[in-house]
Protein backbone atom coordinates (compact mmCIF):
# COMPACT_ATOMS: atom_id res chain seq x y z
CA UNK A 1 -126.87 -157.90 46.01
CA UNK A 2 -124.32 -160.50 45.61
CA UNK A 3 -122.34 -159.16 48.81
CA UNK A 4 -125.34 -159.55 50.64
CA UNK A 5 -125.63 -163.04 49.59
CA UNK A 6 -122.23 -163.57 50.95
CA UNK A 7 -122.69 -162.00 54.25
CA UNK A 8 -125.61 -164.16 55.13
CA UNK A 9 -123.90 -167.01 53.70
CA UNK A 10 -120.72 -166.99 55.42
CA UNK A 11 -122.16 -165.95 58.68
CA UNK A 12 -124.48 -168.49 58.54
CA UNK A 13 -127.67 -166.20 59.01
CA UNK A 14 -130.80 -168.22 59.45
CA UNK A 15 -133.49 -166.87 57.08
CA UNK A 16 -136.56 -167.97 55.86
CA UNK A 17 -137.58 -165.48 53.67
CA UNK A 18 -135.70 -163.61 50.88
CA UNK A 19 -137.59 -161.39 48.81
CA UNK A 20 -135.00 -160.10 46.02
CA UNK A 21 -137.98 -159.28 43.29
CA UNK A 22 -137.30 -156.14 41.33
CA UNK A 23 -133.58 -155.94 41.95
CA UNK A 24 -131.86 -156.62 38.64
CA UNK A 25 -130.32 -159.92 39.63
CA UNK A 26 -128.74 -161.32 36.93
CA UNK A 27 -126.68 -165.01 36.32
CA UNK A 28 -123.46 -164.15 37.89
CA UNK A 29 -125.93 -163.25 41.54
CA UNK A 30 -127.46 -166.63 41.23
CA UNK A 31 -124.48 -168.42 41.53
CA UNK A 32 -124.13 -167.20 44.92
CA UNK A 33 -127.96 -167.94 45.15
CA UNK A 34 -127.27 -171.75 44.89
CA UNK A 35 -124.37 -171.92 47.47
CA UNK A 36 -127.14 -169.70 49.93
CA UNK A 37 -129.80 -172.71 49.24
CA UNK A 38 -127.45 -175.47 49.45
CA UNK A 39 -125.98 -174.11 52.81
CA UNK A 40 -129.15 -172.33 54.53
CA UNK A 41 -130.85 -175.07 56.05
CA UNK A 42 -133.86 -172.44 57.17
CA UNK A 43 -134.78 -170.83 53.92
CA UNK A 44 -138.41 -171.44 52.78
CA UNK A 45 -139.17 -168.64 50.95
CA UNK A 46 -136.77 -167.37 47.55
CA UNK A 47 -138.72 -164.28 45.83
CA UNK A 48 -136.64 -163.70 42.63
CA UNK A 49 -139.29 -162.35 40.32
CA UNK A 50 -138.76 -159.23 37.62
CA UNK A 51 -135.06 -159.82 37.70
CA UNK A 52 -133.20 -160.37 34.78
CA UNK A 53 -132.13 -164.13 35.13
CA UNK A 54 -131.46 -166.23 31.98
CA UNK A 55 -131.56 -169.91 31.61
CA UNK A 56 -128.06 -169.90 32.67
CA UNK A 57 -129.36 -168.44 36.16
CA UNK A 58 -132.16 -170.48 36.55
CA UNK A 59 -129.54 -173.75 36.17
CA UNK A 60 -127.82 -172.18 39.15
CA UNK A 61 -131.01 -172.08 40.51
CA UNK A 62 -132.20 -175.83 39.40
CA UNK A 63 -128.89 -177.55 41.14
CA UNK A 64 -129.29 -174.98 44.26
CA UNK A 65 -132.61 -176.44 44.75
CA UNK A 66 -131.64 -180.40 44.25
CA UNK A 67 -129.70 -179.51 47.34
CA UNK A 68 -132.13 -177.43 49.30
CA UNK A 69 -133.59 -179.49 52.52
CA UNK A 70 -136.01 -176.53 53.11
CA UNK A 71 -137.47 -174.65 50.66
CA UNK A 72 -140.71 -174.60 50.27
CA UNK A 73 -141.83 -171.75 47.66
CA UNK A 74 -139.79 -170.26 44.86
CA UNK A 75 -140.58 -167.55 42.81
CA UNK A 76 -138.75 -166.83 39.43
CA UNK A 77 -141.77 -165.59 37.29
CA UNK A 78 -141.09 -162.44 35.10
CA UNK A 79 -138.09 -163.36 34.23
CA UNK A 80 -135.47 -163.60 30.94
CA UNK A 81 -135.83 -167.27 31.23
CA UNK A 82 -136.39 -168.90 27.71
CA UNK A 83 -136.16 -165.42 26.24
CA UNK A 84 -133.60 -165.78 23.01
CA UNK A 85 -131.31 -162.16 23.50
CA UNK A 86 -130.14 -161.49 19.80
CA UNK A 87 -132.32 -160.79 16.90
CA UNK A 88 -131.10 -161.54 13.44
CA UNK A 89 -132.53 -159.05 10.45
CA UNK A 90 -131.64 -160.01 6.91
């Protein structure tokens, strides 16, 4: 997923919508997430639910969208946001 990401960023692909629900996307993917949003001045739609982003994704996600000029709906539901990973037993 992340080489897709690149593609459309570097080649400056004008999208609106990206569904990427269901896909497995993790923290490292949204990294290249928030450089797509910050340079893709035509993206309304970001469809990132059932993934398996952490808080540390959705940050990426947070700054990507203080930068955004046009998105309009973003979906991050059904994710491992807020989810604590380890269990302790004692």
């Amino acid at each position: 997923m992340a080489s897709l990401i690149d593609i459309i960023n570097d080649n400056e692909i004008a999208m609106k919508t990206l569904k990427f629900s269901e896909n497995k996307i993790g923290d490292l993917t949204c990294a290249k997430l928030e450089s797509l949003m910050v340079n893709c001045d035509s993206l309304e739609v970001l469809d990132l639910k059932w993934n398996k982003i952490t808080l540390e994704g959705a940050n990426k996600i947070v700054s990507g969208l203080d930068h955004s000029r046009s998105l309009k709906m973003l979906d991050i539901s059904w994710n491992r946001i807020g989810i604590k990973e380890e269990m302790e037993f004692g």
